[in-house]
Protein backbone atom coordinates (compact mmCIF):
# COMPACT_ATOMS: atom_id res chain seq x y z
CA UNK A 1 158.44 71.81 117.55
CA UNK A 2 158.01 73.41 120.93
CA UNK A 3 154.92 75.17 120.08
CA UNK A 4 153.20 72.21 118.08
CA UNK A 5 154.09 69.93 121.75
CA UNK A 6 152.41 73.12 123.82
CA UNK A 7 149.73 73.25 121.72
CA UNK A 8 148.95 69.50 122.08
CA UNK A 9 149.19 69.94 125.83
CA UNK A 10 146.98 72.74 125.55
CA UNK A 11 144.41 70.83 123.14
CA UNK A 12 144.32 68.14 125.54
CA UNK A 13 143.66 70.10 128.83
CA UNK A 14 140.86 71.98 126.73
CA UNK A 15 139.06 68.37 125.98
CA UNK A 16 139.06 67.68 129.86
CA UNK A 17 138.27 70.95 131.17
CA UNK A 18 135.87 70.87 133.89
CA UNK A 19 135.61 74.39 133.66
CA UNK A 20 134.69 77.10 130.80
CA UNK A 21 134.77 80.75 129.98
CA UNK A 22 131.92 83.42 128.51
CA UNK A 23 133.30 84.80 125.02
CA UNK A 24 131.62 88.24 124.94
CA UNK A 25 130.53 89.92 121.71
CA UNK A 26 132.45 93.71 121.52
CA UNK A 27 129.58 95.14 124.16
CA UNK A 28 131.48 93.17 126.92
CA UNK A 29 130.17 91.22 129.77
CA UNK A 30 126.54 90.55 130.04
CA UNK A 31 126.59 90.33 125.77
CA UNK A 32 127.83 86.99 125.22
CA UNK A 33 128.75 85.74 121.79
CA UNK A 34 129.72 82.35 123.15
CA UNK A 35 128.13 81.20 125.88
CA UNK A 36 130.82 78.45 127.52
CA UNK A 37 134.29 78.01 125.16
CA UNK A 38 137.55 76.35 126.78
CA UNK A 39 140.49 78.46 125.58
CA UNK A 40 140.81 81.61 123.64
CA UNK A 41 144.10 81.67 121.49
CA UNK A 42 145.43 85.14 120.06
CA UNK A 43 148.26 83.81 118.11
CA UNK A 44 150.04 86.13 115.48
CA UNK A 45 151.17 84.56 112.35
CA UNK A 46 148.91 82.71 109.87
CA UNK A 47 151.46 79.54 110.18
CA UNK A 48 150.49 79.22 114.30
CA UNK A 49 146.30 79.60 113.29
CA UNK A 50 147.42 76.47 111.04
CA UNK A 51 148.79 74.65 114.05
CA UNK A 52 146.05 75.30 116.33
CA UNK A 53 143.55 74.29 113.77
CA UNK A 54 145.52 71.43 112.77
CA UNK A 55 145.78 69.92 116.53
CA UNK A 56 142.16 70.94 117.42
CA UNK A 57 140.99 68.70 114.38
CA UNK A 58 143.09 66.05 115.20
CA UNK A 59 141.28 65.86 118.37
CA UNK A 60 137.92 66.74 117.55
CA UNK A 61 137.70 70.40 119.17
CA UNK A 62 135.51 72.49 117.92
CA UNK A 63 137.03 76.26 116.43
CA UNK A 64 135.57 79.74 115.82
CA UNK A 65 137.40 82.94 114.37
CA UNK A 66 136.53 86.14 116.00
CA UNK A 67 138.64 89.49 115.12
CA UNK A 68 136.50 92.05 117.40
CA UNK A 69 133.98 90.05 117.98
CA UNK A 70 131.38 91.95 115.61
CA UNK A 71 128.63 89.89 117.08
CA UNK A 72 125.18 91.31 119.19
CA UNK A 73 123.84 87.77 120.41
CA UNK A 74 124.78 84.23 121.46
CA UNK A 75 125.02 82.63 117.84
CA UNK A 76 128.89 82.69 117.31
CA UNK A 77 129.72 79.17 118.57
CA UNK A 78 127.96 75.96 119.06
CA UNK A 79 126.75 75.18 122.61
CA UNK A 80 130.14 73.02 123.25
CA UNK A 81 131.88 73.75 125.59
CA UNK A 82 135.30 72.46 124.48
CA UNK A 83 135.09 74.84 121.87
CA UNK A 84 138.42 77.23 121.38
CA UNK A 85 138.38 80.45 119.89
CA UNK A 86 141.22 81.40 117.87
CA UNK A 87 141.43 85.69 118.12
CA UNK A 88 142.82 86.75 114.97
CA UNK A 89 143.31 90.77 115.64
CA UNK A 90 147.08 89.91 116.27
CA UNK A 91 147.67 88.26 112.69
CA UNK A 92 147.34 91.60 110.77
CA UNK A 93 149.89 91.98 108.66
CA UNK A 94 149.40 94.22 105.00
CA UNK A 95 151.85 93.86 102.10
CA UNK A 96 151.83 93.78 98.56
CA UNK A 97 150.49 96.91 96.93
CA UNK A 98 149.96 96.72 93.22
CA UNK A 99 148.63 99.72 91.51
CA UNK A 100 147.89 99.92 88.07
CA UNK A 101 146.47 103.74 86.94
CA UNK A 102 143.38 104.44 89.57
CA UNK A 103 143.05 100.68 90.62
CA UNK A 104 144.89 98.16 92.12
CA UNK A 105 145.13 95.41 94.63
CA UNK A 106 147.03 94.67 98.66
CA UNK A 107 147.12 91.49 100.42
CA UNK A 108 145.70 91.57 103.51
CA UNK A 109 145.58 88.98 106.66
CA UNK A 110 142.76 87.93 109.13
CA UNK A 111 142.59 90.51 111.60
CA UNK A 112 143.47 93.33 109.67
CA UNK A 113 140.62 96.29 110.68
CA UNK A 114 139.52 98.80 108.76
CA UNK A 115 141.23 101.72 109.92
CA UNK A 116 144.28 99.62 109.99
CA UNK A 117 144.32 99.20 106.41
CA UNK A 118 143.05 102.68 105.23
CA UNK A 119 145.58 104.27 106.55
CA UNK A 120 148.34 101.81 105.29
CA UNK A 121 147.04 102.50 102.30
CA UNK A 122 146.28 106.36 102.72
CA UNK A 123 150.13 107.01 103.52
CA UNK A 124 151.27 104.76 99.98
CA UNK A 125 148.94 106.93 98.19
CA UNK A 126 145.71 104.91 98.11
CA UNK A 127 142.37 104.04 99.44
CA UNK A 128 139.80 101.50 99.83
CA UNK A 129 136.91 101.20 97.74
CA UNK A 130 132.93 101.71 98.95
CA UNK A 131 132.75 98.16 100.82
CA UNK A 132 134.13 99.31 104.21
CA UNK A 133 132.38 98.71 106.89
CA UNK A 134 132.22 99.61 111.01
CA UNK A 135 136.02 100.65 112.25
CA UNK A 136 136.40 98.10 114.62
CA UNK A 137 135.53 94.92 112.68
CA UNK A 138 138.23 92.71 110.77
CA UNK A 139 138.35 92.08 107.17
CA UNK A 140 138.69 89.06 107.64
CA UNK A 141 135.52 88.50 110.38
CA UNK A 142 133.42 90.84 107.47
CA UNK A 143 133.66 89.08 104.71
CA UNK A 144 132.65 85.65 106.91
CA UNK A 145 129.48 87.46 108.05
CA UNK A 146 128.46 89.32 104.68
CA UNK A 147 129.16 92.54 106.02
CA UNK A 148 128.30 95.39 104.05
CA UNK A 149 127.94 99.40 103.01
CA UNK A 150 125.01 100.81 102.23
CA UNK A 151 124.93 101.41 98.29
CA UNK A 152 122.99 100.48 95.33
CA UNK A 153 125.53 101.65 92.72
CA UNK A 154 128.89 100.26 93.68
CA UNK A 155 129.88 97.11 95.08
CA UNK A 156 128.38 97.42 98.70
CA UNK A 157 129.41 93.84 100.26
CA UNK A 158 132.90 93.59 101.82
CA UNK A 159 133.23 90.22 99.77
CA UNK A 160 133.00 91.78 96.58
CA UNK A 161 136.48 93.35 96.78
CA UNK A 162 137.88 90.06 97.39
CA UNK A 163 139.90 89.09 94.37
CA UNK A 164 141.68 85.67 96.35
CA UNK A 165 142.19 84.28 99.96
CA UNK A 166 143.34 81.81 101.54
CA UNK A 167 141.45 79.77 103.98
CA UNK A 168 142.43 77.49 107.18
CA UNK A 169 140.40 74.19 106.38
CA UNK A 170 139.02 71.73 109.00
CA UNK A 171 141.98 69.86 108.68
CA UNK A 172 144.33 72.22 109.50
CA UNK A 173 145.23 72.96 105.42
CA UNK A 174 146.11 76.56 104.16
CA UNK A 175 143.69 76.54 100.78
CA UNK A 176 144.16 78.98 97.97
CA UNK A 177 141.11 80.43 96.07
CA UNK A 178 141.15 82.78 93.21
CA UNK A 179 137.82 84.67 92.39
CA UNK A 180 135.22 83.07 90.09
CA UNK A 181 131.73 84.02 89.84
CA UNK A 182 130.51 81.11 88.64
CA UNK A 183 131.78 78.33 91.29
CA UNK A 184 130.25 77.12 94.33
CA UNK A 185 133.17 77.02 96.01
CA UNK A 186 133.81 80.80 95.35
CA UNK A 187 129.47 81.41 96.25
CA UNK A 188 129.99 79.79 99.85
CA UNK A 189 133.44 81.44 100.54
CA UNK A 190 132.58 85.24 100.17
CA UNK A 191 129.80 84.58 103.01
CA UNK A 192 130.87 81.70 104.50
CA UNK A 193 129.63 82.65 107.98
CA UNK A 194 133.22 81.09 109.43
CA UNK A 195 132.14 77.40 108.56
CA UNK A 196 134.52 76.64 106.24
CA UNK A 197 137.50 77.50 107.94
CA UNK A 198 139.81 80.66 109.48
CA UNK A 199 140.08 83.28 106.47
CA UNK A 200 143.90 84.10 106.85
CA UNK A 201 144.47 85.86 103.69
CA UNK A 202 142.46 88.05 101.37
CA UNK A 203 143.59 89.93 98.07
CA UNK A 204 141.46 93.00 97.79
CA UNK A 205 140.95 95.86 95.10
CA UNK A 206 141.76 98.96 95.95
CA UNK A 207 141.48 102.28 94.17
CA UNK A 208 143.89 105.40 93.68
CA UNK A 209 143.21 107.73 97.02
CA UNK A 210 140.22 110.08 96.87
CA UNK A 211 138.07 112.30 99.05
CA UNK A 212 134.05 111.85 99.49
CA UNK A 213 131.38 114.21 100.44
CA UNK A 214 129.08 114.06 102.34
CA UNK A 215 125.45 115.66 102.54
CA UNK A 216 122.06 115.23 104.60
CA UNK A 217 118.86 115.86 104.05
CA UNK A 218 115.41 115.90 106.49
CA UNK A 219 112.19 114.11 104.90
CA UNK A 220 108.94 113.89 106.08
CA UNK A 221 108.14 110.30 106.78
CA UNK A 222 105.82 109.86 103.44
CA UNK A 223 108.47 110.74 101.73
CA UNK A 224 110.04 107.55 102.26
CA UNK A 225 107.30 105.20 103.42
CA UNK A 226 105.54 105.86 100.07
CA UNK A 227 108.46 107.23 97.52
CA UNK A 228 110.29 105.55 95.09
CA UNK A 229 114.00 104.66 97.54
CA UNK A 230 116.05 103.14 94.25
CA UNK A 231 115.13 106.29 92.24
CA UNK A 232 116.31 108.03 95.49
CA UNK A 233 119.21 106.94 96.31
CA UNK A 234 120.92 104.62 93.64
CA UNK A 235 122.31 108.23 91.92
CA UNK A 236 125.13 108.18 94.96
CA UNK A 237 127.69 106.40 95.36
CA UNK A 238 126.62 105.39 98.93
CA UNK A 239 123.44 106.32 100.75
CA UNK A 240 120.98 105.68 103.99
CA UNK A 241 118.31 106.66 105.56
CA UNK A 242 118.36 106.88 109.47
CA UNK A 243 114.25 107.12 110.73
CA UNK A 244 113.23 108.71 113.19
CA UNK A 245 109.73 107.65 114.10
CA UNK A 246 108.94 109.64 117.11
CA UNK A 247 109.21 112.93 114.99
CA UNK A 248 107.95 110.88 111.66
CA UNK A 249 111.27 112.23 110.26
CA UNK A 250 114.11 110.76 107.59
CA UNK A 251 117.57 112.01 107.45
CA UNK A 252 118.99 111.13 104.23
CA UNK A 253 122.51 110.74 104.00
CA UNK A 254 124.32 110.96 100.67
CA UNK A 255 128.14 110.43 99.60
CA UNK A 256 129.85 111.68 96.51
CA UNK A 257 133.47 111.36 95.40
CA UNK A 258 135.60 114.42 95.32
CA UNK A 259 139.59 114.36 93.74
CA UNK A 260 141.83 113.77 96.92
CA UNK A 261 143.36 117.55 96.92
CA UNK A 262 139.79 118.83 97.53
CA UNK A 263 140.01 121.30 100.09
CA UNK A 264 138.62 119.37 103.57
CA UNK A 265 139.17 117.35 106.41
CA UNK A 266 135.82 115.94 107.81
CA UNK A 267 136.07 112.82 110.67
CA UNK A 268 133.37 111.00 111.47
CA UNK A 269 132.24 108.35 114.37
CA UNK A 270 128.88 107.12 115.04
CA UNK A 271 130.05 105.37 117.76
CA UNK A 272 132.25 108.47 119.63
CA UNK A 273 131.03 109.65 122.62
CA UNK A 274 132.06 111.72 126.09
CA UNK A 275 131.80 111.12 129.47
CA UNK A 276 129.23 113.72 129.73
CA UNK A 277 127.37 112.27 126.90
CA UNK A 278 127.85 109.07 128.15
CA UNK A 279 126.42 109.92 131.78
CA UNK A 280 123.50 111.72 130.27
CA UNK A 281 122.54 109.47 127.23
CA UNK A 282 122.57 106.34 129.88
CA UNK A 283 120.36 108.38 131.89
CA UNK A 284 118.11 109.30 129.61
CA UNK A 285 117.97 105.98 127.91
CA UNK A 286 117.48 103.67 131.36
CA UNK A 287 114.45 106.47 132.02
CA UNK A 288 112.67 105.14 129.12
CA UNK A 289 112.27 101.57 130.64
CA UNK A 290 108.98 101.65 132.20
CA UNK A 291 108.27 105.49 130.90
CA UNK A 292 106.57 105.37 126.96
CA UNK A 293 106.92 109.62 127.26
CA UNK A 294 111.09 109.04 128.50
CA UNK A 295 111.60 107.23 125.32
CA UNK A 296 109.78 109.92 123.17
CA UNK A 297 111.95 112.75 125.17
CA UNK A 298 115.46 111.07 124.27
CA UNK A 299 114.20 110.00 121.03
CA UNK A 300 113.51 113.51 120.28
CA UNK A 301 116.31 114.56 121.77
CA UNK A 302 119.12 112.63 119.41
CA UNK A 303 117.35 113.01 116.31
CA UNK A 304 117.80 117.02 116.98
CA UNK A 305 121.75 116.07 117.48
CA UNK A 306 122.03 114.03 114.60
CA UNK A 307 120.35 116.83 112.45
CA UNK A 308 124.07 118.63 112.53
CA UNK A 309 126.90 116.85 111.32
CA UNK A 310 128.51 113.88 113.36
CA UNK A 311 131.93 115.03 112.03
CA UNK A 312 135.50 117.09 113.18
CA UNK A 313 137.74 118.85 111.27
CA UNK A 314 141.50 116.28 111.87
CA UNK A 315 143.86 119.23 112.46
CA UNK A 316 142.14 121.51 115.44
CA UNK A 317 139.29 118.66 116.27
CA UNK A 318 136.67 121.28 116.35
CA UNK A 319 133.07 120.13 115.46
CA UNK A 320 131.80 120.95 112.31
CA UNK A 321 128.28 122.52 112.14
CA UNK A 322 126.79 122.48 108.49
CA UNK A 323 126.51 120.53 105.51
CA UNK A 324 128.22 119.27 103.62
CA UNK A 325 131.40 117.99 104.83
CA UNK A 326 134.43 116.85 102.55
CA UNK A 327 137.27 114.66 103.64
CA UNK A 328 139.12 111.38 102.66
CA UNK A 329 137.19 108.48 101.81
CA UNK A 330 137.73 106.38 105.06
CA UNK A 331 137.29 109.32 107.45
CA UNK A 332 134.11 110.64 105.83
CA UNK A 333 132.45 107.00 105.44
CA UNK A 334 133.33 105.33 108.76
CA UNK A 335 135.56 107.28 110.86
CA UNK A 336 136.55 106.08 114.07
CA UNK A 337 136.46 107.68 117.60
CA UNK A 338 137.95 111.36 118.31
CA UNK A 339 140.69 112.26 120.31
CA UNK A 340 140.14 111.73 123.93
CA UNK A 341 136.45 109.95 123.64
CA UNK A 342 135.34 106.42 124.14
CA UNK A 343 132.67 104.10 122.02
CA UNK A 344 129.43 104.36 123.45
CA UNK A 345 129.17 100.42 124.73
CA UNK A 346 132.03 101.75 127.36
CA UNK A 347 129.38 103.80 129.26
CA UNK A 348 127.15 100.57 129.53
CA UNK A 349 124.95 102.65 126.34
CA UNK A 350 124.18 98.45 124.80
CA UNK A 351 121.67 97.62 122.16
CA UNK A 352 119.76 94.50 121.20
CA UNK A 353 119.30 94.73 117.31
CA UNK A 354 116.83 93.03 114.49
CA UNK A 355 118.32 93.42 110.78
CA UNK A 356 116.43 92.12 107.86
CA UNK A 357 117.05 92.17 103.97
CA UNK A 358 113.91 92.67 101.84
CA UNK A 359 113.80 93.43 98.22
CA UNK A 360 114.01 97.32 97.44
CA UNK A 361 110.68 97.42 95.76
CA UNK A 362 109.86 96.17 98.77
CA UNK A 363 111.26 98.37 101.12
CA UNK A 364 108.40 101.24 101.22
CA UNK A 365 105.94 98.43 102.30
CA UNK A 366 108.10 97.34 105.06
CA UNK A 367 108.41 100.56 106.30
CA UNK A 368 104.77 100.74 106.68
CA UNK A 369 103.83 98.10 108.26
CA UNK A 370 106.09 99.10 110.76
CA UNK A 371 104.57 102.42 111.02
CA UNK A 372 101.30 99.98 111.45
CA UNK A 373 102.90 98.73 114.25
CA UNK A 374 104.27 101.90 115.97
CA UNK A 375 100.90 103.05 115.72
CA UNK A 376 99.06 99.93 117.13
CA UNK A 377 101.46 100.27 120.10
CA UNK A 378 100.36 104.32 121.09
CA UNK A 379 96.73 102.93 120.64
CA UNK A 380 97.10 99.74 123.63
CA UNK A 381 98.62 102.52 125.27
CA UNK A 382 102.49 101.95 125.23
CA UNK A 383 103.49 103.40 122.49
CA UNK A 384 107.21 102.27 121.33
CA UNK A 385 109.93 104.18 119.07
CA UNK A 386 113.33 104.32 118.30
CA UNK A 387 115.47 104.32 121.87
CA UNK A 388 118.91 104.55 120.43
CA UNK A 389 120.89 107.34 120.23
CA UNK A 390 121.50 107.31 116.23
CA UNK A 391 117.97 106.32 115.15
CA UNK A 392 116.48 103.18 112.45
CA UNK A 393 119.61 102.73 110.06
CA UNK A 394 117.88 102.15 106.71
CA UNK A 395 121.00 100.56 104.50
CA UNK A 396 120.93 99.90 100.70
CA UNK A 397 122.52 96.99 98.93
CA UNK A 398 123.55 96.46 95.21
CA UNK A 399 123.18 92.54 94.11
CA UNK A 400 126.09 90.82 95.00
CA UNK A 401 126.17 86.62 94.31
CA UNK A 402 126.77 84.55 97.07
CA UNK A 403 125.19 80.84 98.38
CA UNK A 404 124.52 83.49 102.38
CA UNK A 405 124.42 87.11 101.40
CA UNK A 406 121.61 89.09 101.94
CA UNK A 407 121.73 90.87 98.71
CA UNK A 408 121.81 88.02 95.95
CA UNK A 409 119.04 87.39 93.54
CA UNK A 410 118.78 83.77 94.46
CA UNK A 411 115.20 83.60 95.63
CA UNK A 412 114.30 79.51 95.17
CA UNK A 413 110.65 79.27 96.20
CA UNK A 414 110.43 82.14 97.63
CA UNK A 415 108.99 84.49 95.09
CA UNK A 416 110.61 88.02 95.43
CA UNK A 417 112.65 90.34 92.77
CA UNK A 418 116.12 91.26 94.48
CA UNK A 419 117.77 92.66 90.94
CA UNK A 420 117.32 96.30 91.97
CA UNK A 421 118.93 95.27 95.50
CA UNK A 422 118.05 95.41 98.88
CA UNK A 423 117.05 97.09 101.77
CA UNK A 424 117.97 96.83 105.35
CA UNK A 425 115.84 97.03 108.01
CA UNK A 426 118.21 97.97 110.54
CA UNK A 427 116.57 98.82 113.90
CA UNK A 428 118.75 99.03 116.95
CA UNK A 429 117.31 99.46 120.46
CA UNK A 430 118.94 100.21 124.25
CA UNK A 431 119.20 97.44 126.59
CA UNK A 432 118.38 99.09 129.94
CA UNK A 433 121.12 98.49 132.86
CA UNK A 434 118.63 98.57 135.63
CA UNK A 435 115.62 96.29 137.04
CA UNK A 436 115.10 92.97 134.68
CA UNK A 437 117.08 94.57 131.84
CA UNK A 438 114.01 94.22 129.42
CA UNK A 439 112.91 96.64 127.20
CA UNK A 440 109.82 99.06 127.59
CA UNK A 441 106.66 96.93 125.70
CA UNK A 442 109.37 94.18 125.23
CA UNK A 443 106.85 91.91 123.90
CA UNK A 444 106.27 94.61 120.84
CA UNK A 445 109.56 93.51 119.45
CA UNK A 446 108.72 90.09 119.23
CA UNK A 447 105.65 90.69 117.17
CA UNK A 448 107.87 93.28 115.19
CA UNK A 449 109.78 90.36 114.27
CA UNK A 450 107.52 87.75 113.49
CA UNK A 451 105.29 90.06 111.53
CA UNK A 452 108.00 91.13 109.07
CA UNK A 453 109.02 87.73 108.92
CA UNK A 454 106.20 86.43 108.24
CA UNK A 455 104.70 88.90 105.46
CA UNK A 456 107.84 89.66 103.71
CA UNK A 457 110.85 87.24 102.01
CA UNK A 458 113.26 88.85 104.56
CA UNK A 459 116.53 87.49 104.97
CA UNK A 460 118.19 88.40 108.47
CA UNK A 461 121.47 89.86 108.86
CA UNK A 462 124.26 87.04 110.34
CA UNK A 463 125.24 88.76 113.37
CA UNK A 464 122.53 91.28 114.51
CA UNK A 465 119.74 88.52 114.98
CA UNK A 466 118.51 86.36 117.67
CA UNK A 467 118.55 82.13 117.80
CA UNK A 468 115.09 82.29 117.34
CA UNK A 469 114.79 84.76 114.78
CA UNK A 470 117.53 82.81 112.55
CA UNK A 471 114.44 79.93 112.85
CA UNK A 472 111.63 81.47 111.82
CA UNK A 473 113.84 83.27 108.76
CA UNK A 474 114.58 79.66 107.46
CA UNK A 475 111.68 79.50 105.33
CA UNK A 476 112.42 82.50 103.30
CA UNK A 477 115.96 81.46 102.20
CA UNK A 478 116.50 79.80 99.34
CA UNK A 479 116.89 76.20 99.97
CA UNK A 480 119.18 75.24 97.27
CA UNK A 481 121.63 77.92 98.19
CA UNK A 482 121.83 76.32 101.20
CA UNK A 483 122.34 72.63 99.75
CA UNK A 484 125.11 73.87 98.20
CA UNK A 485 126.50 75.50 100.34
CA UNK A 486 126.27 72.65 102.94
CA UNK A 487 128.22 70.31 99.77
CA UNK A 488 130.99 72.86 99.91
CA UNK A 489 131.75 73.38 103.57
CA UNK A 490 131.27 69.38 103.85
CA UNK A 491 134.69 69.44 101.66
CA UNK A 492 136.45 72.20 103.38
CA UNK A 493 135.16 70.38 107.20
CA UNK A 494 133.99 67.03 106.48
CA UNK A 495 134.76 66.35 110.51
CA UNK A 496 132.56 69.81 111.58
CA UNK A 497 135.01 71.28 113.19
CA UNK A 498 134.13 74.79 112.81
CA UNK A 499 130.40 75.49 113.02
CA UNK A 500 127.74 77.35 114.70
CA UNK A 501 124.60 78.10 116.04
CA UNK A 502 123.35 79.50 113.06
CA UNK A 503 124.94 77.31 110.87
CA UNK A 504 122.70 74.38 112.77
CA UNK A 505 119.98 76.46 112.79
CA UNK A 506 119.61 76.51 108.53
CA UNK A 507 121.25 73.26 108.19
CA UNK A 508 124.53 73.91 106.58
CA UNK A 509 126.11 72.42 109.61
């Protein structure tokens, strides 16, 4: 009772607040996800999200669920500013293990992470599958954006190891929803992009504990940007490509699975980094804003890093210096940070990033028109490449059916084949800290964008694009996906209180 009557209180100073607060994505402040929200709760049991949501409704505030706040732009709220966020990281309770032989299933709540979970699991004897995704984002938060691994033989998407959940509605209602393939309801929840509610619960599938290798490989550029990538990659069980367009150089990395007494104990972060490093990459990096050769020097410069393993050994922490590496699945795939080391946004090292889904077939011709591109640039005379420290991430997808997820083979009028999968365009770049904070040849990104956009059916990515990228991507979504969808979060919010800027943007909202 006392906590419903503070809540109230609290729901009614938020409606009359003069005043507002940025909501930053995880890159901190400068990187907002929300641009002006009222209150941010971080409650910590699924029954006080209920209240919140509950009171909110009755009073028409707006909601959002953030875990980490996985987000690179402004898009995670609407532009009101009585909106609340509700932080779920604290509601992250896991129970329930069921095993059956090598698979099984655990119940997990909203702002359970990654590692959290892996290493529940890893101590009971078990492991996640191969649709993990960054350490630091929620499993709840990843299965509202469509989050995914890079594979085109298992189940890639984070949704797809959702067996059930349970979902906050806009009226403040706990709703239960068991997986089925076939109904709408089930197509808009597994990417619902938050609009249907706070995702409090999921069931997951989980396998028997194993260990993964992993293996990379340099290819020339043509090997890639005219090779055959299913017939390269869809033999592993997960797989990328990182490019490296200053050297015209691929590394491929492959993963295999190993029994879990294989001898090895490989760790892995993309994200770990040292002072040192930090000092030097940010120098480096902020050289390249007005300097085309700067960028070419620190491009150059990581890709040589990244040729030797990004891993440790877990018991002495000593880098390990050849390939391959074997270790448990969750350390090998995703990793973390090492002992004593810092992600790399905590040295001010930021990125602005484009992400677009395009047919596999596909893919090659992407790639090469971005070469096109690259290549127009050195002949004006400001010549562009990669200026991040870990390269163009090229991710795979395997199909996976839902109303928002970049990998499904609904393709309306659109005409494209997605039944092989997908491929991500993935192509982060640094946000200098000095001067105007712009990019060198800034306006080369924009026609990056609209070109792809334009000349292939890509689908962007729900967090890792800009407002008014999300608009010009409308037209190569499929529009009855989105009709549904709209019917089904109508149900689940008929009063709109949780939606978004990009759920206005393609008119589910």
């Amino acid at each position: 009772m006392l906590l419903n009557s503070a809540l109230i209180l609290l729901g009614c100073a938020v409606r009359h607040a003069s005043a507002s607060e940025v909501y930053n994505t995880f890159d901190g402040d400068g990187f907002p996800a929300c641009n002006a929200v009222a209150k941010v709760y971080r409650p910590s049991t699924v029954d006080e999200m209920v209240t919140i949501v509950k009171n909110a409704s009755a009073q028409g505030i707006p909601v959002r669920a953030s875990g980490n706040a996985h987000m690179w732009f402004d898009t995670m709220c609407s532009d009101n500013p009585n909106t609340i966020i509700v932080k779920t990281d604290a509601v992250n309770g896991i129970s329930d293990l069921q095993m059956d032989g090598n698979t099984g299933s655990v119940v997990v709540e909203a702002g359970v992470t990654f590692p959290q979970v892996a290493q529940w699991l890893q101590d009971r004897g078990a492991a996640l599958g191969f649709t993990l995704v960054n350490w630091n984002i929620t499993l709840g938060g990843a299965i509202a954006m469509g989050a995914h691994r890079s594979s085109l033989r298992e189940d890639s998407q984070v949704s797809a190891a959702a067996l059930a959940m349970d979902i906050i509605n806009g009226k403040g209602e706990l709703v239960h929803l068991e997986k089925s393939a076939n109904n709408d309801t089930w197509l808009a929840a597994t990417t619902s992009l938050g609009l249907l509610g706070i995702i409090a619960r999921v069931k997951i599938s989980v396998l028997a504990d194993y260990k993964v290798w992993a293996n990379q490989t340099t290819l020339d550029e043509e090997d890639v940007l005219n090779g055959d990538m299913f017939a390269q990659m869809s033999p592993y069980v997960t797989a990328n490509y990182w490019w490296w367009p200053s050297v015209k150089k691929f590394h491929m990395r492959t993963y295999g699975v190993l029994p879990v007494n294989a001898s090895g104990n490989a760790f892995q972060s993309t994200f770990s980094v040292t002072p040192v490093e930090g000092a030097l990459a940010l120098a480096l990096l902020n050289g390249g804003q007005n300097s085309s050769t700067a960028n070419f020097f620190s491009a150059d410069t990581f890709y040589a890093l990244w040729s030797a393993p990004n891993f440790h050994e877990t018991v002495l922490n000593l880098p390990l210096i050849s390939w391959p590496v074997v270790g448990h699945a969750y350390d090998v795939l995703i990793g973390g940070l090492y002992p004593n080391e810092l992600p790399e946004w905590d040295y001010d090292l930021h990125g602005h990033t484009l992400e677009l889904a395009v047919p596999i077939q596909q893919g090659p011709a992407l790639l090469r028109r971005v070469r096109e591109l690259f290549d127009q640039s050195a002949a004006d005379g400001q010549a562009v490449t990669s200026t991040y420290r870990s390269g163009i991430n090229i991710k795979l997808g395997k199909p996976f059916d839902s109303f928002l997820g970049q990998t499904t083979e609904r393709v309306g009028n659109v005409t494209a084949d997605w039944s092989k999968g997908a491929m991500m365009f993935d192509f982060p770049s640094f946000v200098p800290t000095t001067g105007d904070r712009h990019r060198f040849n800034e306006a080369w990104y924009t026609t990056l964008a609209t070109t792809l956009i334009n000349e292939f059916p890509v689908r962007p990515h729900w967090t890792k694009n800009t407002r008014t990228i999300f608009g010009q991507a409308v037209k190569n979504l499929d529009q009855d996906s989105l009709r549904r969808f709209a019917a089904v979060r109508a149900q689940f919010d008929p009063d709109k209180t949780f939606r978004s800027v990009v759920g206005e943007i393609i008119g589910v909202v």
